[in-house]
C-alpha atoms as a PDB file:
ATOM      1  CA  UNK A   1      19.409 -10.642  20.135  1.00  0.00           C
ATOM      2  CA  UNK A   2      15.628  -9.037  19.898  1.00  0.00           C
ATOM      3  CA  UNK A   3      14.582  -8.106  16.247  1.00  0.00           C
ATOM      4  CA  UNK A   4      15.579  -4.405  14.670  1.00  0.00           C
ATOM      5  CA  UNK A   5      12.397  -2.550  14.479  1.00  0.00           C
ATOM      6  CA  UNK A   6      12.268  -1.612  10.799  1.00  0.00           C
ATOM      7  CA  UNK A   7      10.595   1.649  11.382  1.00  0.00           C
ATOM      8  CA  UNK A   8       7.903   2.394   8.856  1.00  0.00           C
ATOM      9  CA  UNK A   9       6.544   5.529  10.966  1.00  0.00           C
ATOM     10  CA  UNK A  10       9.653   6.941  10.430  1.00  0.00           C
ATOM     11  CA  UNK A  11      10.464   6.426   6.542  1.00  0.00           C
ATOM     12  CA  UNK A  12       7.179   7.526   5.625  1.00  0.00           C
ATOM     13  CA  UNK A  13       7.647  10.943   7.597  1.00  0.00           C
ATOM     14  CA  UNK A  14      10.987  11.131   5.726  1.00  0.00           C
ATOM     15  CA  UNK A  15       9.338  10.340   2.331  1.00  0.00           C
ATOM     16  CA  UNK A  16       6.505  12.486   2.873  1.00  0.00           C
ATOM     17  CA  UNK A  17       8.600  15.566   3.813  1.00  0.00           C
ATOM     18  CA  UNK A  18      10.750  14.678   0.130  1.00  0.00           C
ATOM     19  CA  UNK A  19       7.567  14.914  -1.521  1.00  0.00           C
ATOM     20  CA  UNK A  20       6.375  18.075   0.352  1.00  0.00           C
ATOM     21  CA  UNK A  21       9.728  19.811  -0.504  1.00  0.00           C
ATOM     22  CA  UNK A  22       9.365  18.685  -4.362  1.00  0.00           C
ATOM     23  CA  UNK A  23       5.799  19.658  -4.706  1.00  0.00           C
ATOM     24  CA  UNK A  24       6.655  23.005  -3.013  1.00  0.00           C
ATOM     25  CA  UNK A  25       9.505  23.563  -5.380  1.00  0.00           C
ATOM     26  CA  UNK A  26       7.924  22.567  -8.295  1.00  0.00           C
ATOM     27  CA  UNK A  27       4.975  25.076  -7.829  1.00  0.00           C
ATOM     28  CA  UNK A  28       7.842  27.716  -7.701  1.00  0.00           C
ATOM     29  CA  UNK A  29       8.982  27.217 -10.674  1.00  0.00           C
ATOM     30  CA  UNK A  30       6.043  25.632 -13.076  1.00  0.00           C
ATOM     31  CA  UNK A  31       3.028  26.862 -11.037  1.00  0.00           C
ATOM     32  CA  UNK A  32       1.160  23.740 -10.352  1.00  0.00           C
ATOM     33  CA  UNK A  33       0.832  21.566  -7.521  1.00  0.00           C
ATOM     34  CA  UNK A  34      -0.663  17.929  -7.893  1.00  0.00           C
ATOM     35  CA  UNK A  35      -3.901  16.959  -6.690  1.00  0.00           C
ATOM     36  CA  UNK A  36      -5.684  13.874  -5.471  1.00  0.00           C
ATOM     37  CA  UNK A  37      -9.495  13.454  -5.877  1.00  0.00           C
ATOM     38  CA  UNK A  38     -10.681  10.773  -3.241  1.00  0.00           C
ATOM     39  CA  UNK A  39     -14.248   9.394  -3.185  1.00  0.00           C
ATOM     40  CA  UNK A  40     -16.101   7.782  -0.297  1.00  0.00           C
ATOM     41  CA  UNK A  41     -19.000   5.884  -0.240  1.00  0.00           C
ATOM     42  CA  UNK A  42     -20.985   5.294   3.252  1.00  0.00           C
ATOM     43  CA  UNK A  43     -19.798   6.082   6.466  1.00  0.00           C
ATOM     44  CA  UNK A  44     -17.878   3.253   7.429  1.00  0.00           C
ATOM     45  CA  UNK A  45     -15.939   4.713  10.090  1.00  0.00           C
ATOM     46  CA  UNK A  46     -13.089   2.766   9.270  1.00  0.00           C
ATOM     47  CA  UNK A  47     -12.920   4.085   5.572  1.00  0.00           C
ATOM     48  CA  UNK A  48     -13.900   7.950   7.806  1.00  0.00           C
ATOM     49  CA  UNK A  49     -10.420   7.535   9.328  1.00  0.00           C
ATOM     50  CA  UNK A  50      -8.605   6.871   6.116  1.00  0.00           C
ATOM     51  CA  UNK A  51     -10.177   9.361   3.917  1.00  0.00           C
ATOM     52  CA  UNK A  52      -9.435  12.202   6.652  1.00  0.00           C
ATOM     53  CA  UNK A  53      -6.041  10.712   7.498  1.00  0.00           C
ATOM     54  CA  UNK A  54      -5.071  10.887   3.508  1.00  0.00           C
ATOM     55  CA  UNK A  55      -6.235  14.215   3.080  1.00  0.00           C
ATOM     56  CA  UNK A  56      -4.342  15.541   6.056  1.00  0.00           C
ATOM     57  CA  UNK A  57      -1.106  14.150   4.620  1.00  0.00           C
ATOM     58  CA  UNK A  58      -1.860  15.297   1.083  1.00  0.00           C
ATOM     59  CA  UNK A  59      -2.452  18.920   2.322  1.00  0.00           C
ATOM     60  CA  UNK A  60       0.354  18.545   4.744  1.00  0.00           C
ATOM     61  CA  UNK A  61       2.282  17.998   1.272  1.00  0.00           C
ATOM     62  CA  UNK A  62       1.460  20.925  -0.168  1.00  0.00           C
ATOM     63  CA  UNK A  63      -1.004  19.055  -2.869  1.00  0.00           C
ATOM     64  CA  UNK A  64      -4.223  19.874  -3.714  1.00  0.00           C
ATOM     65  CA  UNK A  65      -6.935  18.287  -2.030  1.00  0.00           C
ATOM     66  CA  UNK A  66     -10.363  17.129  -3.335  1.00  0.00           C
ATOM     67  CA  UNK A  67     -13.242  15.003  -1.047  1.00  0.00           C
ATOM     68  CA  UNK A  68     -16.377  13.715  -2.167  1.00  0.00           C
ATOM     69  CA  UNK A  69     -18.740  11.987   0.121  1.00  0.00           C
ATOM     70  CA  UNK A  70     -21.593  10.190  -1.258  1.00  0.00           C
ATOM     71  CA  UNK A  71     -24.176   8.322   0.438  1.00  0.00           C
ATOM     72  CA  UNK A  72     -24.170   4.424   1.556  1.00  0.00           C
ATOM     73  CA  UNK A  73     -27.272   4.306  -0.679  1.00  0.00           C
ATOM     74  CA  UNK A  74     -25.588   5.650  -4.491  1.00  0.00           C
ATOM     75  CA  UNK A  75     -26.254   3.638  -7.617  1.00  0.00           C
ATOM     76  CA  UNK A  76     -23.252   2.462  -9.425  1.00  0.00           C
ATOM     77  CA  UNK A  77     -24.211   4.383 -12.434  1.00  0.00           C
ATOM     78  CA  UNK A  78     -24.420   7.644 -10.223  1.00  0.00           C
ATOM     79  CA  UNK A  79     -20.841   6.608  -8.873  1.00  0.00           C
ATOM     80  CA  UNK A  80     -18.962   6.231 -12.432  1.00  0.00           C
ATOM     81  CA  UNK A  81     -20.769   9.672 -13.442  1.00  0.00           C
ATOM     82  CA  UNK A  82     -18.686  11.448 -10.469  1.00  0.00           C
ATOM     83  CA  UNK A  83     -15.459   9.511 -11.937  1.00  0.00           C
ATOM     84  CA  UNK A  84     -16.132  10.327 -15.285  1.00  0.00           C
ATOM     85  CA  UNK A  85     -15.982  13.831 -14.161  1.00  0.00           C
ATOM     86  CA  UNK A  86     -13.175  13.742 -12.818  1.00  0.00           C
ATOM     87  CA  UNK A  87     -11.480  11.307 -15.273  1.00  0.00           C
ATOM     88  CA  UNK A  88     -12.014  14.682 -17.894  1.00  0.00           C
ATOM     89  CA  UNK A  89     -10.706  17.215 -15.378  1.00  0.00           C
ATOM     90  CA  UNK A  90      -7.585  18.515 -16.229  1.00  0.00           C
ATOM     91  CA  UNK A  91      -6.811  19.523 -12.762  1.00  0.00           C
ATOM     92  CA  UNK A  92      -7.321  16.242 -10.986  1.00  0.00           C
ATOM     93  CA  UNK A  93      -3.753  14.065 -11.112  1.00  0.00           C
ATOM     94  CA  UNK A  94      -5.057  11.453  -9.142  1.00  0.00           C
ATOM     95  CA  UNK A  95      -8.032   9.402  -8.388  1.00  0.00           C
ATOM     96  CA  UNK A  96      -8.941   7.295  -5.638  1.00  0.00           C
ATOM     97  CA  UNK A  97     -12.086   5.322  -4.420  1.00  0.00           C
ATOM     98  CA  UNK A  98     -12.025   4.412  -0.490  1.00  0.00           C
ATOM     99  CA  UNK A  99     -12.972   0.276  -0.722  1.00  0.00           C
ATOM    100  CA  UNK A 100     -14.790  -1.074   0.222  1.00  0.00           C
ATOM    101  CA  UNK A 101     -18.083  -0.158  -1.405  1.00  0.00           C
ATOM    102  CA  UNK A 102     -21.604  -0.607  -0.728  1.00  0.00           C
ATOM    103  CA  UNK A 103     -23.177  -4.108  -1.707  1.00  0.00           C
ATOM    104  CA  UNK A 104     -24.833  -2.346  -4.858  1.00  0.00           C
ATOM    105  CA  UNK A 105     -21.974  -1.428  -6.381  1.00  0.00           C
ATOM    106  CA  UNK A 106     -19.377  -3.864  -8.310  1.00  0.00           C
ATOM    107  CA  UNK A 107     -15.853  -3.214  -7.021  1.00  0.00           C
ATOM    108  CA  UNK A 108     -14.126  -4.249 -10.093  1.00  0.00           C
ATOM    109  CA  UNK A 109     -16.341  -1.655 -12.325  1.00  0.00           C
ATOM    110  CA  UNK A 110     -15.287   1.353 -10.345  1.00  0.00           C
ATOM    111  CA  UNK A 111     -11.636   0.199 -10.187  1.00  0.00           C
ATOM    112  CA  UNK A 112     -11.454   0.282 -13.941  1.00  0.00           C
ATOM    113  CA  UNK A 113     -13.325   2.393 -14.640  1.00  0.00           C
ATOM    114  CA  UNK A 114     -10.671   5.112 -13.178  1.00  0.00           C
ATOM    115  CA  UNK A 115      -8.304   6.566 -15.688  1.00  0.00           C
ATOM    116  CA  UNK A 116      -5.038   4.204 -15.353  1.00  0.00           C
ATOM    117  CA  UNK A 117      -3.162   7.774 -15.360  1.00  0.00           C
ATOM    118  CA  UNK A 118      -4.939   8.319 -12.731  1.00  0.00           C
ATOM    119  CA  UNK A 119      -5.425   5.182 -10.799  1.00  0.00           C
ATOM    120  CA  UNK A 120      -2.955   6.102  -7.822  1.00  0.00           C
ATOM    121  CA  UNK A 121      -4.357   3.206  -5.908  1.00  0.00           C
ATOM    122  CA  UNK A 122      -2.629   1.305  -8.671  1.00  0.00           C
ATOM    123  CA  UNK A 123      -5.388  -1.747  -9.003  1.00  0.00           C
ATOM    124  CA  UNK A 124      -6.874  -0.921 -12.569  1.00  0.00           C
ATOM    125  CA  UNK A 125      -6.092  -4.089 -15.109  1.00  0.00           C
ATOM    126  CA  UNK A 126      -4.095  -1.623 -16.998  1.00  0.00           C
ATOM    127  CA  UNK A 127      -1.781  -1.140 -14.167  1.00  0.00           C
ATOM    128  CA  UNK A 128      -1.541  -4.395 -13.043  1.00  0.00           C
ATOM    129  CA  UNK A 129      -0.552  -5.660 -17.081  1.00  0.00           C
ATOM    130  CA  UNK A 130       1.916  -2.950 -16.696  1.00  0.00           C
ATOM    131  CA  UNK A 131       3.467  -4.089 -13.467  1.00  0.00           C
ATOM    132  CA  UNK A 132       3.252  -7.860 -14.306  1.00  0.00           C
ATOM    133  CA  UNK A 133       4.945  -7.304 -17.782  1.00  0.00           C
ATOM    134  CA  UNK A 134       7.316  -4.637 -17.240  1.00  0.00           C
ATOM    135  CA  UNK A 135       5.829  -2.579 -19.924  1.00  0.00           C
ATOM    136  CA  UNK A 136       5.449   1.066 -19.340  1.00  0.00           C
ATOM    137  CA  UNK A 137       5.256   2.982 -16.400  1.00  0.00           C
ATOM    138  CA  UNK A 138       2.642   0.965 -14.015  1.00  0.00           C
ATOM    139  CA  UNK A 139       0.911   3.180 -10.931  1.00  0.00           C
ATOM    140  CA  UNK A 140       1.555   0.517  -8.451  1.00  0.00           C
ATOM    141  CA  UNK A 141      -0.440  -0.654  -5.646  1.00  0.00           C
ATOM    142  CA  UNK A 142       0.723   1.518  -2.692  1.00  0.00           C
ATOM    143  CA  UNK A 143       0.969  -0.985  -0.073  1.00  0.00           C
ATOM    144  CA  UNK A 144       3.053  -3.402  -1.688  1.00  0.00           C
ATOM    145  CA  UNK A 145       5.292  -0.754  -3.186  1.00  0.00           C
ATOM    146  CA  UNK A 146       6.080   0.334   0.659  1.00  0.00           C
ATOM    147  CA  UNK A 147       6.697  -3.153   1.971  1.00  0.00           C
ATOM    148  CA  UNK A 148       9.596  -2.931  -1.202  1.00  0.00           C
ATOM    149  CA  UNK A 149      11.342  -0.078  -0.069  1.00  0.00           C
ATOM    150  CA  UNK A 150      11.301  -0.962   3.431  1.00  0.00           C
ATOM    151  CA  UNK A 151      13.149  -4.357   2.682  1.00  0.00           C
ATOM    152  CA  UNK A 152      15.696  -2.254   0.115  1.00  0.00           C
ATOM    153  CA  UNK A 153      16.117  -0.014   2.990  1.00  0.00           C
ATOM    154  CA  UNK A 154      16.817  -2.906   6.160  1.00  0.00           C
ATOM    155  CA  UNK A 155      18.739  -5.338   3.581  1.00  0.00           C
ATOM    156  CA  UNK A 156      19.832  -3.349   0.425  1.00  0.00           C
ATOM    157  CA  UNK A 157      20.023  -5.232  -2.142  1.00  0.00           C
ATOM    158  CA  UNK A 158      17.366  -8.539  -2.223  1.00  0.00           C
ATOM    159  CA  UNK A 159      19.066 -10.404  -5.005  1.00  0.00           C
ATOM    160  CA  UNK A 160      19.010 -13.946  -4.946  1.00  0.00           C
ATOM    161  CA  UNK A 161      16.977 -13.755  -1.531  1.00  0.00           C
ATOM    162  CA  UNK A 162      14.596 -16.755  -0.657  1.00  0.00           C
ATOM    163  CA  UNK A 163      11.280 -14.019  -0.357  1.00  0.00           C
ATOM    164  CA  UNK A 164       7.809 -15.862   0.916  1.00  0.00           C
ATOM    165  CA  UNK A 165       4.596 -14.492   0.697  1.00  0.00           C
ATOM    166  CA  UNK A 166       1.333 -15.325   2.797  1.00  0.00           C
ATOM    167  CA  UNK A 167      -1.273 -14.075   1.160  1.00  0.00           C
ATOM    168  CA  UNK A 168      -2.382 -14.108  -2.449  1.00  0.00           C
ATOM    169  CA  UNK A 169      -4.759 -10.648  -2.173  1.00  0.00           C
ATOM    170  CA  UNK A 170      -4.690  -8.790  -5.631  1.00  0.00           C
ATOM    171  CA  UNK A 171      -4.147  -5.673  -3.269  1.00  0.00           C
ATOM    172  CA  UNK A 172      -0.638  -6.987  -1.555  1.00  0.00           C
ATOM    173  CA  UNK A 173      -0.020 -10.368  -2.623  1.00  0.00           C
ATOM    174  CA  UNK A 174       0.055 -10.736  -6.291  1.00  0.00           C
ATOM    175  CA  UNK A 175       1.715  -7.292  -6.762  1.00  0.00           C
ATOM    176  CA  UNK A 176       4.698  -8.004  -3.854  1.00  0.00           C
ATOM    177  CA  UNK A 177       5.670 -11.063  -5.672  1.00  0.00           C
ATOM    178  CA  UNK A 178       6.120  -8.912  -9.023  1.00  0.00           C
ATOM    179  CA  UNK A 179       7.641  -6.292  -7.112  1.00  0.00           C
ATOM    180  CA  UNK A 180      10.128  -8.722  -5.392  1.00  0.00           C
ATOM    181  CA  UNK A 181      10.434 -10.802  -9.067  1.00  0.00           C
ATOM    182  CA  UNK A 182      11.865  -7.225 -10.106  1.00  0.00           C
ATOM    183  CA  UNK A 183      14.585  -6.881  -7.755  1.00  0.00           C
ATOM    184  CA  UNK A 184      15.409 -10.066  -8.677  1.00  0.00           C
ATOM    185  CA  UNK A 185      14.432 -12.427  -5.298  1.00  0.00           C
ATOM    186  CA  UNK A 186      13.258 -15.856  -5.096  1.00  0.00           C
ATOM    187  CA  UNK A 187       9.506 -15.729  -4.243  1.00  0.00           C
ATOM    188  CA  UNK A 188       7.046 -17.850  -3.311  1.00  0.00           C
ATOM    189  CA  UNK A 189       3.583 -17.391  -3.000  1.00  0.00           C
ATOM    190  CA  UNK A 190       1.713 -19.559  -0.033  1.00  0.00           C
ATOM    191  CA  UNK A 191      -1.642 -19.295   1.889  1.00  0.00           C
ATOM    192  CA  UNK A 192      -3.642 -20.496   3.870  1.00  0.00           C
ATOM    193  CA  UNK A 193      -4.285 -23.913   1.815  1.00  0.00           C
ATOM    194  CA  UNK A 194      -0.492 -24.260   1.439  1.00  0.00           C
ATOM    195  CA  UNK A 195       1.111 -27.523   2.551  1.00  0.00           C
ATOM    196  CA  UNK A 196       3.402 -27.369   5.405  1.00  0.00           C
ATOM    197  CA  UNK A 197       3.134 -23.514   5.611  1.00  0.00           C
ATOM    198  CA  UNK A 198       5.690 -23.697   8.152  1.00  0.00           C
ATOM    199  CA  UNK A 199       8.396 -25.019   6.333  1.00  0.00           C
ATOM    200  CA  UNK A 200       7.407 -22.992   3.894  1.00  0.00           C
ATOM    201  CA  UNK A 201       8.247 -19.739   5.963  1.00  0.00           C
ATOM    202  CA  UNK A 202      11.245 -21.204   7.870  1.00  0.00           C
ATOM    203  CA  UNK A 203      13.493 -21.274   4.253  1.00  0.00           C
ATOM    204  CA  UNK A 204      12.584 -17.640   3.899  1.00  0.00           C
ATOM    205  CA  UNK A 205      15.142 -15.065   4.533  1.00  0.00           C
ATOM    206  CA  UNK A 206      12.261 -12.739   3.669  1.00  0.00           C
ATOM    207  CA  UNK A 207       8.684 -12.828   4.797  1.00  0.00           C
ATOM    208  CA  UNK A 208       5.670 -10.799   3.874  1.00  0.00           C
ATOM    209  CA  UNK A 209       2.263 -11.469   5.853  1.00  0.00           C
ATOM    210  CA  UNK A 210      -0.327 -10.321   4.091  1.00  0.00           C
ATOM    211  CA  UNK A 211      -3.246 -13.049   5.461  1.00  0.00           C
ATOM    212  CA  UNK A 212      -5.854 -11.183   7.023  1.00  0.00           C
ATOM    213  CA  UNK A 213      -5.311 -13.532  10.335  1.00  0.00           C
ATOM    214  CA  UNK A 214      -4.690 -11.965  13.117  1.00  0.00           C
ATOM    215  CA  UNK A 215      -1.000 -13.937  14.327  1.00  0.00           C
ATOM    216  CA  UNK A 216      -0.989 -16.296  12.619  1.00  0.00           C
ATOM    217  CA  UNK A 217       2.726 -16.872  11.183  1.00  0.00           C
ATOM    218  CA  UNK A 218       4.089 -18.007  14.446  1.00  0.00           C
ATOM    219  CA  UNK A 219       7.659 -17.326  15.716  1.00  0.00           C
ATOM    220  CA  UNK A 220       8.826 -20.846  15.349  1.00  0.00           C
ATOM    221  CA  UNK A 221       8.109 -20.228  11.662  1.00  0.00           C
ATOM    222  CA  UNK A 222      10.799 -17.453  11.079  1.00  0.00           C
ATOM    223  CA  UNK A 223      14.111 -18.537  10.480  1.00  0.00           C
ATOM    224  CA  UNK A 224      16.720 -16.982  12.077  1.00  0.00           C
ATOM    225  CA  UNK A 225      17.977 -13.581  10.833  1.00  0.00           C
ATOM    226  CA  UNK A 226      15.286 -13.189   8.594  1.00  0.00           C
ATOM    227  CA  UNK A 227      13.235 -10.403   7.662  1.00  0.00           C
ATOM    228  CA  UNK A 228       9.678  -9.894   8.667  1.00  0.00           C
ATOM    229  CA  UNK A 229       7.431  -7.588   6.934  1.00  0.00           C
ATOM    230  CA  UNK A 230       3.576  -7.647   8.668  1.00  0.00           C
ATOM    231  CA  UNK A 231       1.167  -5.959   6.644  1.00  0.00           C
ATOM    232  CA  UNK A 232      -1.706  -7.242   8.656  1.00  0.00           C
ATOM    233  CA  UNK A 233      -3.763  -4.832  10.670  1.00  0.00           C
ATOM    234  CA  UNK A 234      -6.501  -6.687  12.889  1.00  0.00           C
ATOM    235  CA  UNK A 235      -8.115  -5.444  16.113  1.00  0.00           C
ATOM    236  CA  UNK A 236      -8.696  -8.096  18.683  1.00  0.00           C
ATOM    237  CA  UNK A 237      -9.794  -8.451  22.549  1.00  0.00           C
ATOM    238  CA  UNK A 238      -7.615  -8.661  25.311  1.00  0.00           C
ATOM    239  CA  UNK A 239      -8.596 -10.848  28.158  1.00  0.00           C
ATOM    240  CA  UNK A 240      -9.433  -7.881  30.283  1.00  0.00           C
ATOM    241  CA  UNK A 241     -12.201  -6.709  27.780  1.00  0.00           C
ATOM    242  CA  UNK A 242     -10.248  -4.298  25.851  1.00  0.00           C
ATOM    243  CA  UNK A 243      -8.920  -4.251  22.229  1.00  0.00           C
ATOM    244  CA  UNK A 244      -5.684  -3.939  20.886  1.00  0.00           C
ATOM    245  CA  UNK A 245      -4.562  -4.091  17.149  1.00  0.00           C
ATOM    246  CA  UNK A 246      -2.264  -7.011  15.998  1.00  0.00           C
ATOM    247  CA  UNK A 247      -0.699  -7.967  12.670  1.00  0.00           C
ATOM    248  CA  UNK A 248      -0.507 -11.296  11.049  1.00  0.00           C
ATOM    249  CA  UNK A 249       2.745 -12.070  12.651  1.00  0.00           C
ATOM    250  CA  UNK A 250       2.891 -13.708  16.475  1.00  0.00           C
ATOM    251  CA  UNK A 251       5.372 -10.484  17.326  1.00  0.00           C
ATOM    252  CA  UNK A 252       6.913 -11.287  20.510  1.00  0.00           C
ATOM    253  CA  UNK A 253       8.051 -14.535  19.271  1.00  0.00           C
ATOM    254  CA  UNK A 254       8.786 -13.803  15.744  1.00  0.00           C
ATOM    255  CA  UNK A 255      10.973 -10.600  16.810  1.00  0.00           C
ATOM    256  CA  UNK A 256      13.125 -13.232  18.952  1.00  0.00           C
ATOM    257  CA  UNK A 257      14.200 -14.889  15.963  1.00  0.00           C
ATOM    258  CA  UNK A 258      14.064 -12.590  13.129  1.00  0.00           C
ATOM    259  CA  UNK A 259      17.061  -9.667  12.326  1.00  0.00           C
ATOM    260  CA  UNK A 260      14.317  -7.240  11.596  1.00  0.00           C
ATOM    261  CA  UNK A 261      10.645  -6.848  11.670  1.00  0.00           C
ATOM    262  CA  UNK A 262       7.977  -4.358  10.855  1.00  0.00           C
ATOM    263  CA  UNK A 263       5.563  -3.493  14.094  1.00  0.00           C
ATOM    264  CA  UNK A 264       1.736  -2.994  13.977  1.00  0.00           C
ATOM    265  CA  UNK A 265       1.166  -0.322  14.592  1.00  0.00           C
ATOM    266  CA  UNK A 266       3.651   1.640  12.725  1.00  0.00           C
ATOM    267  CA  UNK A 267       5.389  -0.397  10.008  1.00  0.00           C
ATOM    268  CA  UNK A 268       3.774  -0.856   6.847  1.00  0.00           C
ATOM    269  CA  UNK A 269       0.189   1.252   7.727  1.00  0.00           C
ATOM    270  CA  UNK A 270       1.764   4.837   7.202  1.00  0.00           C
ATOM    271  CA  UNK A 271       4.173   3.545   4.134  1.00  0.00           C
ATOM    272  CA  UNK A 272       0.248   3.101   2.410  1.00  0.00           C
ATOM    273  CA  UNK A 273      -0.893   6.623   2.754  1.00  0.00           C
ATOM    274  CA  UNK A 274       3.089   7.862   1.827  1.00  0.00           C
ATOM    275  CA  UNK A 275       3.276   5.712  -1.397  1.00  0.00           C
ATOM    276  CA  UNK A 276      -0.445   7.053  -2.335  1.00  0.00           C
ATOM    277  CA  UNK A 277       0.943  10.411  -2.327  1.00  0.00           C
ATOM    278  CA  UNK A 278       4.024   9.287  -4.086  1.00  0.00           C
ATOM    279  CA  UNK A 279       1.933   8.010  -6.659  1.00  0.00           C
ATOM    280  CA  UNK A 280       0.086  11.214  -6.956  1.00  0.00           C
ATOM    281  CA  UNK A 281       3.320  13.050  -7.510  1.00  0.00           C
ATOM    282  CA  UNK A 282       4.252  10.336 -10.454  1.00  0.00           C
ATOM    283  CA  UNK A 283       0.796  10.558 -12.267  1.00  0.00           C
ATOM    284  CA  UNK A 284       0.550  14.443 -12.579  1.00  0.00           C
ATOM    285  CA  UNK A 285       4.339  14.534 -14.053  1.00  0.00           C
ATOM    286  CA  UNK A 286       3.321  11.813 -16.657  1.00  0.00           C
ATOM    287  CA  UNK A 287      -0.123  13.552 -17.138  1.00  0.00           C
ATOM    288  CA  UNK A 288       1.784  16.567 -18.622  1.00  0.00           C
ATOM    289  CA  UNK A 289       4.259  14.386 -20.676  1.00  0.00           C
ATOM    290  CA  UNK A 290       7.695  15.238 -17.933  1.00  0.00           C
ATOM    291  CA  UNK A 291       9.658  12.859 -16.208  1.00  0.00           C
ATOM    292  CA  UNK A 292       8.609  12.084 -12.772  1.00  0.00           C
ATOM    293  CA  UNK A 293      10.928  12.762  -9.998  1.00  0.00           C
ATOM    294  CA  UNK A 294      12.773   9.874  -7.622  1.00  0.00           C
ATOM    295  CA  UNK A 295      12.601  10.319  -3.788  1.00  0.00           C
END
């Protein structure tokens, strides 16, 4: 029997429209709505996409928008004045810099340089302590967070599940193996330098691709009735000339074998843009010392 599709299109629409009808109600009652700051640097046209795509959604939500293009040619020193600003402005909940940067400017600085309470991407050290440790309430990384509540969703709970991981990104990687630590799975954390990588994935009853290879976790490595979450989004050519995008799962294989998988497009992509608003939502309750809702 062919692979569910786990549907990622569709639970973000449902998330978003949860946060859209708390946002709405809250600025009935308290007379606020929270609002997302996102800077962009250049005009890489992929980072054009998702900076017009994420302020779309956030209006769409009923949240305040704020967009600030600078040019491909900024300093770093002009970039962290701009977040400074907004890291003192009382009416900015969240903050987020479109990666990646020019070649001038160091990634890491900018990342924490951001407020944590206001690091909705969730990648400041602060937030990542938070989220390794357990200790307060950690912004976490959007992506990651998504691929979570899609599993919860398609397999409930994921105690005592055998999780593997391909990919050891600080963006995905590292931060899904805390996330799936936390809901108490087995996880393991392979690449591309890991021995026998398909044996690895074949004991999995969950796996996460998150390599930056366009297919390469291969059918034959999914065990069957396992769980396949494909966070990789690559563009490739098609032997008639064209280009299609692809994830880091072979899917016509893997979905053969596998009880439920994510597609690209449409799985994990628009559970990114719905956990950054999410996130938004979460950082302007704890900005103003109230408890942030649940969706």
């Amino acid at each position: 029997m062919p692979a569910q599709i786990i549907d990622g299109k569709a639970f973000a629409q449902n998330l978003r429209a949860k946060i859209g009808k708390h946002v709405a109600k809250n600025f009935a009652e308290k007379g606020w709505r929270p609002s997302l700051a996102v800077i962009q640097v250049g005009e890489n046209p992929a980072s054009s996409v998702y900076v017009k795509n994420k302020v779309k959604q956030t209006e769409e939500c009923g949240m305040e928008s704020l967009e600030f293009k600078m040019p491909a040619d900024t300093s770093q020193a002009t970039l962290l004045q701009k977040i400074d600003e907004l890291n003192n402005d009382s009416n900015v909940d969240g903050i987020l810099v479109q990666l990646p940067l020019p070649k001038q400017i160091d990634e890491s600085a900018v990342i924490n340089y951001i407020n944590p309470q206001k690091d909705v991407d969730g990648f400041h050290t602060i937030n990542v302590g938070r989220l390794n440790n357990g200790a307060g309430q950690a912004l976490i990384p959007c992506t990651p967070y998504g691929c979570l509540l899609l599993l919860q969703d398609f397999l409930g709970d994921l105690s005592g599940k055998d999780a593997v991981i391909v990919g050891r990104s600080n963006i995905v990687g590292k931060p899904m193996a805390q996330l799936l630590l936390g809901a108490n799975a087995t996880v393991t954390i392979a690449h591309s330098k890991s021995r026998d990588l398909p044996a690895i994935c074949r004991r999995a009853d969950i796996v996460v691709a998150a390599v930056g290879r366009p297919e390469m976790v291969k059918g034959e490595w999914i065990k069957e009735g396992a769980c396949v979450i494909d966070v990789g989004i690559n563009r490739i050519e098609t032997p008639e000339g064209k280009t299609k995008l692809v994830g880091d799962v072979e899917f016509a294989s893997a979905s053969a074998r596998a009880a439920g998988i994510t597609p690209v497009p449409g799985g994990v992509g628009p559970m990114t843009i719905a956990m950054l608003l999410h996130n938004t939502v979460i950082a302007a309750h704890l900005l103003r010392g109230e408890t942030p809702p649940t969706f």
